[in-house]
PDB file of N, CA and C in Angstrom:
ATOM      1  N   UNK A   1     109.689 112.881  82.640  1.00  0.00           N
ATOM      2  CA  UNK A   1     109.655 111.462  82.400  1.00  0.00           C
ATOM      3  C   UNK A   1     109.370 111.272  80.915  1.00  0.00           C
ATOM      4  N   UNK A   2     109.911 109.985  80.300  1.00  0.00           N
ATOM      5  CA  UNK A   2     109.810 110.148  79.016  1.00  0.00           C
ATOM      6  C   UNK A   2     110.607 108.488  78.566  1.00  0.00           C
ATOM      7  N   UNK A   3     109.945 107.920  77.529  1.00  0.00           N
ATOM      8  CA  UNK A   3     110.777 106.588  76.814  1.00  0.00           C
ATOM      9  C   UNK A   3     111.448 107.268  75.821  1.00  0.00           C
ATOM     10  N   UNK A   4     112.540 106.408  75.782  1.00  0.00           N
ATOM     11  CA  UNK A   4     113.328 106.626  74.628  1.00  0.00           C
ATOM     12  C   UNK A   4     112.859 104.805  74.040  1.00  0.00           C
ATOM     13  N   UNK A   5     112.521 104.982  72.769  1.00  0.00           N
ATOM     14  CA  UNK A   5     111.694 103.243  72.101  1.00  0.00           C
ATOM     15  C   UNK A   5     112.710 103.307  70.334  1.00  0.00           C
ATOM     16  N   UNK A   6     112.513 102.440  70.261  1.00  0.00           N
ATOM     17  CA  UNK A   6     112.954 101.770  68.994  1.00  0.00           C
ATOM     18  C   UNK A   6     114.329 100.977  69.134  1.00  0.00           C
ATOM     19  N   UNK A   7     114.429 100.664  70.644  1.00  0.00           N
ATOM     20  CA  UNK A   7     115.999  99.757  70.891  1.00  0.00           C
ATOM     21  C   UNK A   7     115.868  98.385  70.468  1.00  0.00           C
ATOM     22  N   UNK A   8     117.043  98.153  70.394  1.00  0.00           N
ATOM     23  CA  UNK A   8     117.254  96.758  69.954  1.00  0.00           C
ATOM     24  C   UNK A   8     116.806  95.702  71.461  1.00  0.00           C
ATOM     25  N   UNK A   9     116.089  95.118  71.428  1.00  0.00           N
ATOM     26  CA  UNK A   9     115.892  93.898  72.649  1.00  0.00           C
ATOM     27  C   UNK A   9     117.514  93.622  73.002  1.00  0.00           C
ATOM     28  N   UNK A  10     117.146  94.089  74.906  1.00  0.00           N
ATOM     29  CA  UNK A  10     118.393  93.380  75.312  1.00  0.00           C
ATOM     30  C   UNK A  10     118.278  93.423  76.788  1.00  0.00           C
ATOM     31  N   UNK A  11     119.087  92.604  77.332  1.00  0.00           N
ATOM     32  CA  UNK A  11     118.979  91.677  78.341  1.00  0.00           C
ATOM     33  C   UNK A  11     118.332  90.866  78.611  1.00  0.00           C
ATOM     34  N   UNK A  12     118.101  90.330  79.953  1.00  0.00           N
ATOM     35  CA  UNK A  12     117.944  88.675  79.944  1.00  0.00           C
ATOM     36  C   UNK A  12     116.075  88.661  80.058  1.00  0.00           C
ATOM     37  N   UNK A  13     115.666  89.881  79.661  1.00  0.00           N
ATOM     38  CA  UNK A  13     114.165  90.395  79.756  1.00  0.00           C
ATOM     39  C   UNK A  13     114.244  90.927  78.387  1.00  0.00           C
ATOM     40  N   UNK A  14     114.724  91.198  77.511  1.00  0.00           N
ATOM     41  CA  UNK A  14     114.460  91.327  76.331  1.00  0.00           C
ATOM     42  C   UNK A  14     113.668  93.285  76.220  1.00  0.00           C
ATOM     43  N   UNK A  15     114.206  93.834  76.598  1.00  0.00           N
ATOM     44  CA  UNK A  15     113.936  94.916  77.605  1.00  0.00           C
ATOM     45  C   UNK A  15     114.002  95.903  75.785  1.00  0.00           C
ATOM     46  N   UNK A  16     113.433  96.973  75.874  1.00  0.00           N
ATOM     47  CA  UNK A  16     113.145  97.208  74.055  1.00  0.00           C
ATOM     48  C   UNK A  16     113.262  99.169  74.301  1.00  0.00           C
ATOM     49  N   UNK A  17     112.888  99.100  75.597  1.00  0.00           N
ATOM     50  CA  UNK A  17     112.288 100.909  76.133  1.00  0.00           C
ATOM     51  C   UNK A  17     113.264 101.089  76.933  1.00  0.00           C
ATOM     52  N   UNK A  18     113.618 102.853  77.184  1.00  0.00           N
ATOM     53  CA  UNK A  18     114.323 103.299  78.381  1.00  0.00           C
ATOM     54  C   UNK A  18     113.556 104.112  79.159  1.00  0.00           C
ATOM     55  N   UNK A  19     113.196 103.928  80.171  1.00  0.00           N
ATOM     56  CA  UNK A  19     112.663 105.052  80.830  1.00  0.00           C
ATOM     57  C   UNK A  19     113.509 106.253  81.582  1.00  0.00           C
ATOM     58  N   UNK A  20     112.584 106.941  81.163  1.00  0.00           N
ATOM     59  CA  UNK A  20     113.966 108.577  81.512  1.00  0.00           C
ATOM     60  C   UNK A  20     113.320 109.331  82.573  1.00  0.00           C
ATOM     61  N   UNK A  21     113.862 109.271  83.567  1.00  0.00           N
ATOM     62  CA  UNK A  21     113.059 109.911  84.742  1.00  0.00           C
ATOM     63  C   UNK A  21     113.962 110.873  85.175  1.00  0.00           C
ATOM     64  N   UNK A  22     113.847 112.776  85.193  1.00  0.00           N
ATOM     65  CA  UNK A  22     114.880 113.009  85.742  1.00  0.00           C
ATOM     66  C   UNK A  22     114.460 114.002  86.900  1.00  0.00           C
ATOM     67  N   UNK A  23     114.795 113.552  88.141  1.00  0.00           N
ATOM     68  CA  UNK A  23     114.740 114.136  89.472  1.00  0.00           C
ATOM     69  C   UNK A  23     114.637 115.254  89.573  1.00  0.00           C
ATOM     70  N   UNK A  24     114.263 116.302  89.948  1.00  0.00           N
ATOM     71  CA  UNK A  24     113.630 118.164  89.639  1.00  0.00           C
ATOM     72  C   UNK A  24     114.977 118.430  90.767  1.00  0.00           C
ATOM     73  N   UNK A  25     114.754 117.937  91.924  1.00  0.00           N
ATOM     74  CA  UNK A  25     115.933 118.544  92.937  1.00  0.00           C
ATOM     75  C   UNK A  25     117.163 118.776  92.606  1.00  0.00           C
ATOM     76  N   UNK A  26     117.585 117.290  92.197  1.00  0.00           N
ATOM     77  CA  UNK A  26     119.039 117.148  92.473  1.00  0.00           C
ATOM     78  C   UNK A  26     119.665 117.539  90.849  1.00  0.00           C
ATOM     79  N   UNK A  27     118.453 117.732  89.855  1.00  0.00           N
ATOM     80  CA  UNK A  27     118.456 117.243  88.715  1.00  0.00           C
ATOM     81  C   UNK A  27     119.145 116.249  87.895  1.00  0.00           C
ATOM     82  N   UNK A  28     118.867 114.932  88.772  1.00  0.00           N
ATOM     83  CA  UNK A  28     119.829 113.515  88.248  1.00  0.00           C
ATOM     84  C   UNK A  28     118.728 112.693  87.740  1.00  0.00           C
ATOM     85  N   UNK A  29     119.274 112.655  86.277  1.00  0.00           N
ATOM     86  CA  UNK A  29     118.810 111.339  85.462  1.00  0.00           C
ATOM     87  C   UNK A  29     118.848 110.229  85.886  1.00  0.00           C
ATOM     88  N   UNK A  30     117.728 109.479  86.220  1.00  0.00           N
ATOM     89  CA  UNK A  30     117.730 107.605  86.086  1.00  0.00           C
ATOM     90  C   UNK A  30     116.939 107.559  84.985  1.00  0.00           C
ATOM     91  N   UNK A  31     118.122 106.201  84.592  1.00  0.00           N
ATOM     92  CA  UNK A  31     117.400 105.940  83.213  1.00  0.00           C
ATOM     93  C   UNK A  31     117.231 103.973  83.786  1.00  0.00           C
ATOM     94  N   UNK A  32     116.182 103.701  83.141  1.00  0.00           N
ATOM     95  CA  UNK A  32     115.371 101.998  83.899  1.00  0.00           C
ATOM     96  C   UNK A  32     115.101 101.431  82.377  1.00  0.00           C
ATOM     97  N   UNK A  33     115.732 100.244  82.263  1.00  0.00           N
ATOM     98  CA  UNK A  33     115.156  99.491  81.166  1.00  0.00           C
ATOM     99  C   UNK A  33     113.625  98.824  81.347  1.00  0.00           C
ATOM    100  N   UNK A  34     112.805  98.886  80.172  1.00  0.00           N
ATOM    101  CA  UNK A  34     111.533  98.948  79.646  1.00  0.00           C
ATOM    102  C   UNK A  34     111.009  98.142  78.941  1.00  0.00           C
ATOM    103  N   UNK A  35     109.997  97.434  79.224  1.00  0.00           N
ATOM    104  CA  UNK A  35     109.026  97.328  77.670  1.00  0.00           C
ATOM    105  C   UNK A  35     108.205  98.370  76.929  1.00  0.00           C
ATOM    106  N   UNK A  36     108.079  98.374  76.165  1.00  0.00           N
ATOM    107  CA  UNK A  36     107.076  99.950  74.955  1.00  0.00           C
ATOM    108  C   UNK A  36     105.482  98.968  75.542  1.00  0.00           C
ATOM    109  N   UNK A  37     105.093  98.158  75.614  1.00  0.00           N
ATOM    110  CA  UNK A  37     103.734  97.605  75.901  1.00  0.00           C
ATOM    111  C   UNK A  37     103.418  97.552  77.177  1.00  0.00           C
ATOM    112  N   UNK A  38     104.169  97.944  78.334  1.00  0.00           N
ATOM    113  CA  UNK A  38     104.117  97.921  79.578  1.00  0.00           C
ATOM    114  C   UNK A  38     102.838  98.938  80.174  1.00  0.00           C
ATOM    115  N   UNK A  39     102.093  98.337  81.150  1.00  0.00           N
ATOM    116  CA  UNK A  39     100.859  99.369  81.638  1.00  0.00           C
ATOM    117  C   UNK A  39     101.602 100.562  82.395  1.00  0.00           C
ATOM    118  N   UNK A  40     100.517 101.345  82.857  1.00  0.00           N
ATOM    119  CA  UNK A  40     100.505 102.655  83.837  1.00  0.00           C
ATOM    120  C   UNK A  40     100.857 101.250  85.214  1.00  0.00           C
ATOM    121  N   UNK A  41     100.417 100.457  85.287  1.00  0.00           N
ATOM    122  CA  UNK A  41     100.478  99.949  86.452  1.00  0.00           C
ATOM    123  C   UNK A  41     101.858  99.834  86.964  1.00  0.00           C
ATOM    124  N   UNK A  42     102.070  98.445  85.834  1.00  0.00           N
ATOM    125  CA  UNK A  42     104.085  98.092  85.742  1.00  0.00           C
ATOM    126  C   UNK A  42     104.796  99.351  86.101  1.00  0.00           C
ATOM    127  N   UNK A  43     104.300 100.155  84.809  1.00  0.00           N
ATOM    128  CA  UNK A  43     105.431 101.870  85.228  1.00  0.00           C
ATOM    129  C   UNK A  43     105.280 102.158  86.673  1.00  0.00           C
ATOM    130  N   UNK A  44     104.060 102.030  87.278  1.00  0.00           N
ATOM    131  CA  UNK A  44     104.266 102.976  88.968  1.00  0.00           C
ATOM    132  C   UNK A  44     104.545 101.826  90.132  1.00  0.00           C
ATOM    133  N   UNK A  45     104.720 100.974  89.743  1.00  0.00           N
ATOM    134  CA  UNK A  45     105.687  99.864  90.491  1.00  0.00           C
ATOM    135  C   UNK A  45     106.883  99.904  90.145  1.00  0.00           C
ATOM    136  N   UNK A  46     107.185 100.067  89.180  1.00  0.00           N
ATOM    137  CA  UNK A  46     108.973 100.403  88.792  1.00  0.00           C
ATOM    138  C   UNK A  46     109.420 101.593  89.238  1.00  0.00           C
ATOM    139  N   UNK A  47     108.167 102.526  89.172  1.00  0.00           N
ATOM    140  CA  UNK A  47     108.726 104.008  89.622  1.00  0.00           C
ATOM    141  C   UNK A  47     108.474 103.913  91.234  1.00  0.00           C
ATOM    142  N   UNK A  48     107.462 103.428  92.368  1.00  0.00           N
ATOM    143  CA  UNK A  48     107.800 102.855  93.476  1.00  0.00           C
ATOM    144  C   UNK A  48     108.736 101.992  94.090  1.00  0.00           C
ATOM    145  N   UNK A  49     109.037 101.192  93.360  1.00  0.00           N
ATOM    146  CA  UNK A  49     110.138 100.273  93.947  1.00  0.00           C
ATOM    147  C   UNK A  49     111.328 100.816  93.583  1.00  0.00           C
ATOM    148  N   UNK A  50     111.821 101.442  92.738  1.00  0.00           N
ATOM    149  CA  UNK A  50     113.165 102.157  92.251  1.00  0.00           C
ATOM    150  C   UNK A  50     113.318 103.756  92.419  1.00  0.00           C
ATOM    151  N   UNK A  51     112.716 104.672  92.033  1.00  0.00           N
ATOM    152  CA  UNK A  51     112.648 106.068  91.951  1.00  0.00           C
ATOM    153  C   UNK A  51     112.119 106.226  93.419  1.00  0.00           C
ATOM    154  N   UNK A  52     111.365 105.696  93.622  1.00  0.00           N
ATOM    155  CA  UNK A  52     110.681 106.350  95.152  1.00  0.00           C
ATOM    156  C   UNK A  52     111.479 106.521  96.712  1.00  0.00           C
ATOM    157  N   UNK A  53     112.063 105.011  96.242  1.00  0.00           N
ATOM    158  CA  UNK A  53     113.210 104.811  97.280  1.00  0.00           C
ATOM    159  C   UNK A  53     114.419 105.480  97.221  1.00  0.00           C
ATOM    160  N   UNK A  54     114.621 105.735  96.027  1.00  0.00           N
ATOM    161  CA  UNK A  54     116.137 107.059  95.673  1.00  0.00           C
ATOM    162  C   UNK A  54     115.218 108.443  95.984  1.00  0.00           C
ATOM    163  N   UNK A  55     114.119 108.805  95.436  1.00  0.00           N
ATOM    164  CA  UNK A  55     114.560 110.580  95.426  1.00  0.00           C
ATOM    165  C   UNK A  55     113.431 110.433  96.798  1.00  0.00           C
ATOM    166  N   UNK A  56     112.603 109.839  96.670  1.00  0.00           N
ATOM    167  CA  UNK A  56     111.658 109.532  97.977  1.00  0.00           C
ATOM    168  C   UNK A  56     110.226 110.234  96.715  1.00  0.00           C
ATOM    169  N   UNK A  57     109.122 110.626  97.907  1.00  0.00           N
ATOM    170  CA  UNK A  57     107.939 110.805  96.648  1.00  0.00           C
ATOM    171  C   UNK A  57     107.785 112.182  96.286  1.00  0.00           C
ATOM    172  N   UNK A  58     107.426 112.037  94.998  1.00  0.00           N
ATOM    173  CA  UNK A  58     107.565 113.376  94.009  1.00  0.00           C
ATOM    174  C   UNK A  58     106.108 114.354  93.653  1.00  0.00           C
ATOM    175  N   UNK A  59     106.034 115.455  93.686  1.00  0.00           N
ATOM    176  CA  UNK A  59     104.943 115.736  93.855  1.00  0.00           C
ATOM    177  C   UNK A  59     104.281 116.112  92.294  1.00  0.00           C
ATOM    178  N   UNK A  60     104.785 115.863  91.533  1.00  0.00           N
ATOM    179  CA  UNK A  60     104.203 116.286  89.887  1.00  0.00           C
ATOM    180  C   UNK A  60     105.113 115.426  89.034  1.00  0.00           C
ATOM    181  N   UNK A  61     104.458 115.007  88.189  1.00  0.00           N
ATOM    182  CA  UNK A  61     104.975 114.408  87.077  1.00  0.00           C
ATOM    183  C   UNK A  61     105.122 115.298  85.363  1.00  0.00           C
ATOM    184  N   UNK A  62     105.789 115.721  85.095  1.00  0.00           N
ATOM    185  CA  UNK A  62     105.646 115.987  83.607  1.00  0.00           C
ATOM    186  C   UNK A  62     106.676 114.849  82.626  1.00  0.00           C
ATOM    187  N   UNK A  63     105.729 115.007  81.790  1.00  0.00           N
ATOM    188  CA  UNK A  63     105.630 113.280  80.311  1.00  0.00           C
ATOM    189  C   UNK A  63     104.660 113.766  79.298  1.00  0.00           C
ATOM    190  N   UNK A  64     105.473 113.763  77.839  1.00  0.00           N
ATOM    191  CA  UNK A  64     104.771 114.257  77.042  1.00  0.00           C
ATOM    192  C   UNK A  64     103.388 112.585  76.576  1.00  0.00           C
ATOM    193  N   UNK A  65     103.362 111.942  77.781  1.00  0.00           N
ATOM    194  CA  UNK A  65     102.681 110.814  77.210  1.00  0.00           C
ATOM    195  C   UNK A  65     100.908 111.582  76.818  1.00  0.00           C
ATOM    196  N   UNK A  66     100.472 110.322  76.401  1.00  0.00           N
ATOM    197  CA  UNK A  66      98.947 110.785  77.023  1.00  0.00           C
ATOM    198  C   UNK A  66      98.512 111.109  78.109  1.00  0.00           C
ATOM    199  N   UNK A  67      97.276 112.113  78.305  1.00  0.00           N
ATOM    200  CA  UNK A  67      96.930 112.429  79.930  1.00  0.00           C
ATOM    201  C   UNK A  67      96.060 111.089  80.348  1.00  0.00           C
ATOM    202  N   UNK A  68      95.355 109.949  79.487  1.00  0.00           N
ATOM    203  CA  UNK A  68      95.111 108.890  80.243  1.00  0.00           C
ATOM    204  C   UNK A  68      96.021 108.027  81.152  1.00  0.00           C
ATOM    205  N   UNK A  69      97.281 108.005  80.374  1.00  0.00           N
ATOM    206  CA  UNK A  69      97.977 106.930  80.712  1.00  0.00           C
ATOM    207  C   UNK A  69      98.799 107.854  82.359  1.00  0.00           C
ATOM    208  N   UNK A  70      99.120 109.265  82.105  1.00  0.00           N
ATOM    209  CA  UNK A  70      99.713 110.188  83.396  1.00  0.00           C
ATOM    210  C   UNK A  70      98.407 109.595  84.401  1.00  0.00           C
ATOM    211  N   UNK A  71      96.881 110.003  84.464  1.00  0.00           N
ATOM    212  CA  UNK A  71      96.381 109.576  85.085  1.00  0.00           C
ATOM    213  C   UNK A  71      95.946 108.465  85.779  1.00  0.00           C
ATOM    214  N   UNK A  72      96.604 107.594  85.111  1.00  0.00           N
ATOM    215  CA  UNK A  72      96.446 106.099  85.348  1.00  0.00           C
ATOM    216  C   UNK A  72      97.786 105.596  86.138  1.00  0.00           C
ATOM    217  N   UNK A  73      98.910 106.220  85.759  1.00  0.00           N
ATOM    218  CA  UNK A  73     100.147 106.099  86.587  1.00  0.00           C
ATOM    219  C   UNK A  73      99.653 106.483  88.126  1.00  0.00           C
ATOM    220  N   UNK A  74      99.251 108.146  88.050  1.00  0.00           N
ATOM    221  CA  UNK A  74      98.889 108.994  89.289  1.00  0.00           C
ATOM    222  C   UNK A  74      98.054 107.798  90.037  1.00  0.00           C
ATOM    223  N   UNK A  75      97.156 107.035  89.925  1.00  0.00           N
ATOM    224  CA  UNK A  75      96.282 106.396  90.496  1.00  0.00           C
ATOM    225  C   UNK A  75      96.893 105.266  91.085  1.00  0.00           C
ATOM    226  N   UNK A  76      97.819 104.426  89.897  1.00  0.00           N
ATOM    227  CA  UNK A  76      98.376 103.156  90.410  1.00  0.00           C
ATOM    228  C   UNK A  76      99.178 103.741  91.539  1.00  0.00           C
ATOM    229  N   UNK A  77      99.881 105.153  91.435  1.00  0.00           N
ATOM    230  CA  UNK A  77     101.156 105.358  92.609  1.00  0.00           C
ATOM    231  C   UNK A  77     100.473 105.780  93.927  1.00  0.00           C
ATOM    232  N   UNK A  78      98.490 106.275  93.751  1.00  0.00           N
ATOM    233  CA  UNK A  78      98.269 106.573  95.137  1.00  0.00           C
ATOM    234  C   UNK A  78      97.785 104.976  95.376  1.00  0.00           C
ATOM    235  N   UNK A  79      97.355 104.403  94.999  1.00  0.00           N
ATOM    236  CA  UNK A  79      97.075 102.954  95.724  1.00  0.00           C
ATOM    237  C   UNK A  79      98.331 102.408  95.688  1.00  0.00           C
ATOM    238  N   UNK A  80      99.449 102.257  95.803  1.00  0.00           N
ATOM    239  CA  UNK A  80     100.849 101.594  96.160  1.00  0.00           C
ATOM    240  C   UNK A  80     100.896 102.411  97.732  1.00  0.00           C
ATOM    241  N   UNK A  81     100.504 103.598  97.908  1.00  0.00           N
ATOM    242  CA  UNK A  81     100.428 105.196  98.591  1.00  0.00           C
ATOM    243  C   UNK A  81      99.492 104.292  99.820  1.00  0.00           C
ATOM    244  N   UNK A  82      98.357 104.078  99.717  1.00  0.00           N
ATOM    245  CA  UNK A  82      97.253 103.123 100.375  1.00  0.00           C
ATOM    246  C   UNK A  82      96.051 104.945 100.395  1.00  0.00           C
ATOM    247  N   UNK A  83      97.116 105.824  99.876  1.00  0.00           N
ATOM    248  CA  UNK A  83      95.705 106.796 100.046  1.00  0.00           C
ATOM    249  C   UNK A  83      94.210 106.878  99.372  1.00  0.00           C
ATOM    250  N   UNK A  84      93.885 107.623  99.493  1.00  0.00           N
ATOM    251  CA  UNK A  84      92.289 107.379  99.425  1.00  0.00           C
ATOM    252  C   UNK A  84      91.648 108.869  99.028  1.00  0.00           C
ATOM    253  N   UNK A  85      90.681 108.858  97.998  1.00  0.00           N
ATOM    254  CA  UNK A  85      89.351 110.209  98.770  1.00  0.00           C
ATOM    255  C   UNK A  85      88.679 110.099  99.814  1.00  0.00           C
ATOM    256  N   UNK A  86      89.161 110.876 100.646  1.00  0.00           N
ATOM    257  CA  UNK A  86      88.179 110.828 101.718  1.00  0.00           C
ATOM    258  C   UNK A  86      86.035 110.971 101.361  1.00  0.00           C
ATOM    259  N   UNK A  87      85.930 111.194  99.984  1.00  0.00           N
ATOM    260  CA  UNK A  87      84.337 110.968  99.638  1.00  0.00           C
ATOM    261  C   UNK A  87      84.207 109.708  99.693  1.00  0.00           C
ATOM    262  N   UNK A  88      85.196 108.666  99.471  1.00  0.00           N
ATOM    263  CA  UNK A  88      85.083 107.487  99.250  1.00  0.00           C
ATOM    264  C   UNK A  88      85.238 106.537 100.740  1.00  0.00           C
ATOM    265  N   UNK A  89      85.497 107.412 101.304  1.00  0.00           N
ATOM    266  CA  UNK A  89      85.179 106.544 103.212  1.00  0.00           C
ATOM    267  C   UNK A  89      84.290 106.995 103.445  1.00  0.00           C
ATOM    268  N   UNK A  90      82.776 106.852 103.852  1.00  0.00           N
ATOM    269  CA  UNK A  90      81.668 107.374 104.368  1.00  0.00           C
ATOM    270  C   UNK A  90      82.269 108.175 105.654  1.00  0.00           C
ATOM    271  N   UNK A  91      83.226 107.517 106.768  1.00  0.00           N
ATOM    272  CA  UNK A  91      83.574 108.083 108.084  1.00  0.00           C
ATOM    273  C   UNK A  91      84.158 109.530 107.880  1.00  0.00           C
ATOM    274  N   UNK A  92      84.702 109.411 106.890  1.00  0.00           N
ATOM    275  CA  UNK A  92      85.370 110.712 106.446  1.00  0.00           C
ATOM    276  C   UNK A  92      84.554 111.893 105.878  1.00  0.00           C
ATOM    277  N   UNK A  93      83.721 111.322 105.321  1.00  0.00           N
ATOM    278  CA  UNK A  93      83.264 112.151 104.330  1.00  0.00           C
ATOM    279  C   UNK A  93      82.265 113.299 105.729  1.00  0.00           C
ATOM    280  N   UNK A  94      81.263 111.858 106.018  1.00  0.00           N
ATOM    281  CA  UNK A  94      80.731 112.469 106.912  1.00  0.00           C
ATOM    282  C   UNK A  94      81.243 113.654 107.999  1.00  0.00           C
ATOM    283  N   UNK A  95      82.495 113.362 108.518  1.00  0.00           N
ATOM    284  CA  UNK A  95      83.487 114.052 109.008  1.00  0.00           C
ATOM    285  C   UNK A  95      83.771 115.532 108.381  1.00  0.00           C
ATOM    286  N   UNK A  96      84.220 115.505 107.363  1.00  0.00           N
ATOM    287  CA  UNK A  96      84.360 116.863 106.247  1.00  0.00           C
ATOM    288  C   UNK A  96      83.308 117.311 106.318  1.00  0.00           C
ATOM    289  N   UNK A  97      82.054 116.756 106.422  1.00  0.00           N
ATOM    290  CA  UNK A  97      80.471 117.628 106.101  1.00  0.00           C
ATOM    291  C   UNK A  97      79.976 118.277 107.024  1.00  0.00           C
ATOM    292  N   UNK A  98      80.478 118.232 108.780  1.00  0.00           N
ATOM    293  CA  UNK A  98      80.108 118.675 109.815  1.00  0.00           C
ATOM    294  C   UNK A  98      81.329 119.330 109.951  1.00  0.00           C
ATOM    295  N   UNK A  99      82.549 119.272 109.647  1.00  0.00           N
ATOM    296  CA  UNK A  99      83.736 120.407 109.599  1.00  0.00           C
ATOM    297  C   UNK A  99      83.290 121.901 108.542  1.00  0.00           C
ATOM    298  N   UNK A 100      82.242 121.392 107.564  1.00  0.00           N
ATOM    299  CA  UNK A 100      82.026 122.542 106.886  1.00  0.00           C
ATOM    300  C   UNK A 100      80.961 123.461 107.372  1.00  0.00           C
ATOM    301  N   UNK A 101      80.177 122.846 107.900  1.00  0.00           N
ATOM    302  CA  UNK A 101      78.620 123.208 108.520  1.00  0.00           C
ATOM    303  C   UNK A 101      79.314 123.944 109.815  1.00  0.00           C
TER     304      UNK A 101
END
């Protein structure tokens, strides 16, 4: 995954970034018009609503971005996900602690 930035604004969104996502399987490029100021959030709703539904869900990401912003994607795409740490459900956790014992 990767922007290509310094485009000229275009379309009816004024769209400036390309996002380059290319599929590991099939190895097929989608490329998604962008803003360069857009959050981790926007990106893993664009990459859920578009990429997810074509290749289905992907298990690693490589992007020479920052590792905040990879981690911040990873997070927005497990809450789109509805998953969870199970440390973070008491029912669970508790659960795991008598599976270990």
């Amino acid at each position: 995954m990767d922007w290509v930035t310094g485009q000229p604004p275009g379309g009816d969104k004024s769209y400036n970034t390309c996002l380059v996502i290319v599929e590991g399987f099939r190895n097929t490029p989608i490329f998604l018009p962008w803003h360069k100021d857009d959050t981790a959030m926007n990106t893993a709703l664009l990459i859920w609503n578009i990429v997810v539904s074509f290749t289905g869900i992907f298990t690693n990401i490589i992007s020479d971005r920052d590792p905040k912003f990879t981690s911040a994607l990873w997070t927005n795409l497990h809450h789109l996900l509805k998953q969870s740490y199970p440390s973070s459900q008491p029912t669970s956790h508790k659960l795991m602690v008598w599976l270990e014992e």
